[in-house]
C-alpha atoms as a PDB file:
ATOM      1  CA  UNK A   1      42.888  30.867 -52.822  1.00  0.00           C
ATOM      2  CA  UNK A   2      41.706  27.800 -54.713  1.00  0.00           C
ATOM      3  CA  UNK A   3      39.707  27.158 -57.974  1.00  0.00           C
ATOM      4  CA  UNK A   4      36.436  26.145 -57.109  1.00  0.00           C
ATOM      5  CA  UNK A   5      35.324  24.978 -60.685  1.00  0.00           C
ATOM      6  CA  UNK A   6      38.202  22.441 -60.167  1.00  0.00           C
ATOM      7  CA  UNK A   7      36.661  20.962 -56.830  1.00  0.00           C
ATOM      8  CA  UNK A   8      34.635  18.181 -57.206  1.00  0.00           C
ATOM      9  CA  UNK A   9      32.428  19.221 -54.254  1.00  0.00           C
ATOM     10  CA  UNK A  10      31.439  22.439 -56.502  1.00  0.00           C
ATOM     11  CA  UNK A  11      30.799  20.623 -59.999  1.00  0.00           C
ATOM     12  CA  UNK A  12      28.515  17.817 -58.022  1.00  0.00           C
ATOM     13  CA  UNK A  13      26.473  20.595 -55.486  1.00  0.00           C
ATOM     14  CA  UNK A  14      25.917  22.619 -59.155  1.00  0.00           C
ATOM     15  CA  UNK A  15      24.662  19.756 -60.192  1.00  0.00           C
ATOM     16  CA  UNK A  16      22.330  18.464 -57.778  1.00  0.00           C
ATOM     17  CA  UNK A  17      20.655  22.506 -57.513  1.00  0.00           C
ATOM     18  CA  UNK A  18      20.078  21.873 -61.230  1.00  0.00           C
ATOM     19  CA  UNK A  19      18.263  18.652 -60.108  1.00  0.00           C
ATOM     20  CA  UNK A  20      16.148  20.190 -57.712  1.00  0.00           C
ATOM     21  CA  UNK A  21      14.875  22.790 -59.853  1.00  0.00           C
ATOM     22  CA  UNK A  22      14.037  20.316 -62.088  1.00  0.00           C
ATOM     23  CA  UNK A  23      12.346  18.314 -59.394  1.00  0.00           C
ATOM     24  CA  UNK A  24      10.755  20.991 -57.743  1.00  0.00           C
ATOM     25  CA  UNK A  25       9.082  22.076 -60.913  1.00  0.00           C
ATOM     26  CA  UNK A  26       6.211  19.161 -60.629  1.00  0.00           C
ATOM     27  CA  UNK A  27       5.404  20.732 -57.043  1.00  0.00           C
ATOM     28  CA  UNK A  28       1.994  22.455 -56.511  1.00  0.00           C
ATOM     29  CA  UNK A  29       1.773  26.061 -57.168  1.00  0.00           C
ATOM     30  CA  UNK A  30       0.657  26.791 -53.826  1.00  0.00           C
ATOM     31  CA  UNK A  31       4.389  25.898 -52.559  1.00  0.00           C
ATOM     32  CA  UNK A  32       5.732  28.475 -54.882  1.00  0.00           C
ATOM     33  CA  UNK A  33       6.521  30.761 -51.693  1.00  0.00           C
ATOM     34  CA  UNK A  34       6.904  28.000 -49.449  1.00  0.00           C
ATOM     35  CA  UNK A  35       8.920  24.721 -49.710  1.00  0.00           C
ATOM     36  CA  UNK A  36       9.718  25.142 -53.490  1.00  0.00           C
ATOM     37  CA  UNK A  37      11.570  28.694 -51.773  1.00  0.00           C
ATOM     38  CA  UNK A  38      13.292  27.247 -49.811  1.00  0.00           C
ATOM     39  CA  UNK A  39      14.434  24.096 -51.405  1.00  0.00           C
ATOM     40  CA  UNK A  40      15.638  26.200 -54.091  1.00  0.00           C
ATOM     41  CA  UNK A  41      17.281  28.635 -52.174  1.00  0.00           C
ATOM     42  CA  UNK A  42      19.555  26.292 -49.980  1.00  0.00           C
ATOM     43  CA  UNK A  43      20.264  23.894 -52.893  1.00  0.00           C
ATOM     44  CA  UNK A  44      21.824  27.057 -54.678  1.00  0.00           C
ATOM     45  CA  UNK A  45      23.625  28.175 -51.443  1.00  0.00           C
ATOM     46  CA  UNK A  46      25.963  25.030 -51.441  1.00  0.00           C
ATOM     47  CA  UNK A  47      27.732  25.596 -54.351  1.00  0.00           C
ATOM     48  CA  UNK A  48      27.708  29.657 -53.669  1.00  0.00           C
ATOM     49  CA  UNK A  49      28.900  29.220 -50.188  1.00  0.00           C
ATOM     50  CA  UNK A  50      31.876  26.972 -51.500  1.00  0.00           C
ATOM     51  CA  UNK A  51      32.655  29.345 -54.342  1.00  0.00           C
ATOM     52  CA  UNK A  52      32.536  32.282 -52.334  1.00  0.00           C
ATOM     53  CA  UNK A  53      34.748  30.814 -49.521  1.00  0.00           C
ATOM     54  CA  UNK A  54      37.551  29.655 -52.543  1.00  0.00           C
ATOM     55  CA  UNK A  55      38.063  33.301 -53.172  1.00  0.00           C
ATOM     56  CA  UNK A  56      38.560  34.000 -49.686  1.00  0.00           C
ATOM     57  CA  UNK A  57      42.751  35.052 -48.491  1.00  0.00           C
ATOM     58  CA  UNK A  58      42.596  32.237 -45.839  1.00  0.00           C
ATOM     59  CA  UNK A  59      42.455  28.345 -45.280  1.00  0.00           C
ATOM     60  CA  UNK A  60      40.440  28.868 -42.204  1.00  0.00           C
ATOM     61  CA  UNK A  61      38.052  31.802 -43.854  1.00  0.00           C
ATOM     62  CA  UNK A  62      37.757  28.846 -46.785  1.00  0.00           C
ATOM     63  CA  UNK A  63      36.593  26.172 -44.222  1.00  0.00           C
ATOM     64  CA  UNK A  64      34.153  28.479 -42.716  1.00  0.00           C
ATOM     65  CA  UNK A  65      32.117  28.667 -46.222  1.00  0.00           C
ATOM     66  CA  UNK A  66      32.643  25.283 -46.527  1.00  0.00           C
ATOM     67  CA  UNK A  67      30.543  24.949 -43.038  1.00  0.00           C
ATOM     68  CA  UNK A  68      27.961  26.837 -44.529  1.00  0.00           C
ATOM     69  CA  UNK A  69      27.419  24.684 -47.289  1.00  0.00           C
ATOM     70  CA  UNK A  70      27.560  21.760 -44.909  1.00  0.00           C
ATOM     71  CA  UNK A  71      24.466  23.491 -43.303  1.00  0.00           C
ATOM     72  CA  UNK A  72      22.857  24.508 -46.581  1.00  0.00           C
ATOM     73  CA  UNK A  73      22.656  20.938 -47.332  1.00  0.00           C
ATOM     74  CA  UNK A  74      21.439  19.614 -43.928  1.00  0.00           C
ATOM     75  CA  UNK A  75      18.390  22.123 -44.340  1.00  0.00           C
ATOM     76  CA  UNK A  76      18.207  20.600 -48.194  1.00  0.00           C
ATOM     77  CA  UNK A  77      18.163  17.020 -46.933  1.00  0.00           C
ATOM     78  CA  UNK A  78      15.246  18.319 -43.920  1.00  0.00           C
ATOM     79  CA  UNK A  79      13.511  19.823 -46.865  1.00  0.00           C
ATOM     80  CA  UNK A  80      13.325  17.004 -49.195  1.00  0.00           C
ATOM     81  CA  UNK A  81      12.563  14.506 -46.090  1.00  0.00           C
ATOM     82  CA  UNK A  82       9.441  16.883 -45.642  1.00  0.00           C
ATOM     83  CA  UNK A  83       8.634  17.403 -48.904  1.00  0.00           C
ATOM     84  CA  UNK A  84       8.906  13.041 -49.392  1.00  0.00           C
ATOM     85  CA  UNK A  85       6.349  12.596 -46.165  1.00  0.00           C
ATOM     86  CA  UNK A  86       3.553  14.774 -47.601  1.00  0.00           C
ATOM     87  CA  UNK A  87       3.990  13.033 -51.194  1.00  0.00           C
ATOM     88  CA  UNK A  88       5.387  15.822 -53.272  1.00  0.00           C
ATOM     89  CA  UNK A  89       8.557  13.600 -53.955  1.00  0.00           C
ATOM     90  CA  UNK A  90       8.307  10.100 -54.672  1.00  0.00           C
ATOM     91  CA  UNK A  91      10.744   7.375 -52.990  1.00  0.00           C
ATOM     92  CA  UNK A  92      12.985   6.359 -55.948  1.00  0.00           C
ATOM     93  CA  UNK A  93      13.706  10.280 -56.517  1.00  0.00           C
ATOM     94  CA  UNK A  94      14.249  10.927 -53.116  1.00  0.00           C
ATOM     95  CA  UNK A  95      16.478   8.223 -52.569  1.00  0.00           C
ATOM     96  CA  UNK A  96      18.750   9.863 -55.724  1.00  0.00           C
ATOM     97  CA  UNK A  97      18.606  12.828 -54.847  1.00  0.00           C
ATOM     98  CA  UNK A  98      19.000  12.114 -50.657  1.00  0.00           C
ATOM     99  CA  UNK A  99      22.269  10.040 -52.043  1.00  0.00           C
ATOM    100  CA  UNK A 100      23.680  13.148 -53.542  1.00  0.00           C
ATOM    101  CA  UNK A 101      22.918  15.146 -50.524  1.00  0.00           C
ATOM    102  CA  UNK A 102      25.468  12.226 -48.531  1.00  0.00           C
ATOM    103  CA  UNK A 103      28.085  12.017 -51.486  1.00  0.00           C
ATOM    104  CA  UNK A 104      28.354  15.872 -50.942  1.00  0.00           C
ATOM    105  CA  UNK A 105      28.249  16.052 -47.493  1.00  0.00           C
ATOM    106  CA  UNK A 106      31.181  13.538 -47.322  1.00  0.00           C
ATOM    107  CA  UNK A 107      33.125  15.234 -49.631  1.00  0.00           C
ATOM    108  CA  UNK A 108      32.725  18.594 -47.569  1.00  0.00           C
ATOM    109  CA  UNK A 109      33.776  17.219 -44.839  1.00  0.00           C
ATOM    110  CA  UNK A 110      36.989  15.721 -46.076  1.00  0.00           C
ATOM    111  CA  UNK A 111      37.671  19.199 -47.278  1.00  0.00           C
ATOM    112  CA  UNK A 112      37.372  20.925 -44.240  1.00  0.00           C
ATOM    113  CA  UNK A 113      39.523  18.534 -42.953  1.00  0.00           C
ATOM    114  CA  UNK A 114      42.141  18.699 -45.485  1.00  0.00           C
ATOM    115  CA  UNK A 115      41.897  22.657 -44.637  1.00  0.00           C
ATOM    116  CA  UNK A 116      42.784  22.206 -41.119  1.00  0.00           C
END
């Protein structure tokens, strides 16, 4: 078992879901049920997915979660390219926030492979 509030990975995907609920706060009302869904509920399953998988009995159960969140932020980083190409975020803050989405996928990965 590990201590997720240790792993970096965990403290920087809480992070960036605090960003985009921050971010996702300017977006119309009519995307309440739509993209601001959705963007909201991935973003939070990152750092879920790698909590839930630090409390599991196994290395390889672990790395499984950790794929999850890999996913979770793949379908962020779709999101926020869609939400960028019909204006609702502008470059410079989808550049930041697209930068996170990398830093954390990177660090993911090294994980898994460190649980291998």
């Amino acid at each position: 078992m590990h201590n997720y509030k240790e792993l970096n990975v965990w403290k920087k995907s809480l992070d960036l879901a605090v960003k985009i609920y921050e971010e996702t706060d300017s977006f119309p009302s009519e995307e309440k049920f739509g993209l601001i869904s959705q963007i909201r509920r991935c973003s939070v399953s990152i750092p879920s997915n790698i909590a839930e998988g630090s409390g599991r009995s196994t290395n390889k159960d672990f790395n499984n979660f950790l794929g999850y969140s890999y996913g979770s932020s793949c379908e962020l980083e779709t999101q926020l390219i869609i939400s960028n190409k019909v204006g609702l975020i502008e470059g410079k803050k989808f550049n930041d926030l697209n930068n996170d989405i990398q830093d954390i996928q990177k660090m993911l990965f090294s994980l898994r492979n460190s649980l291998k």
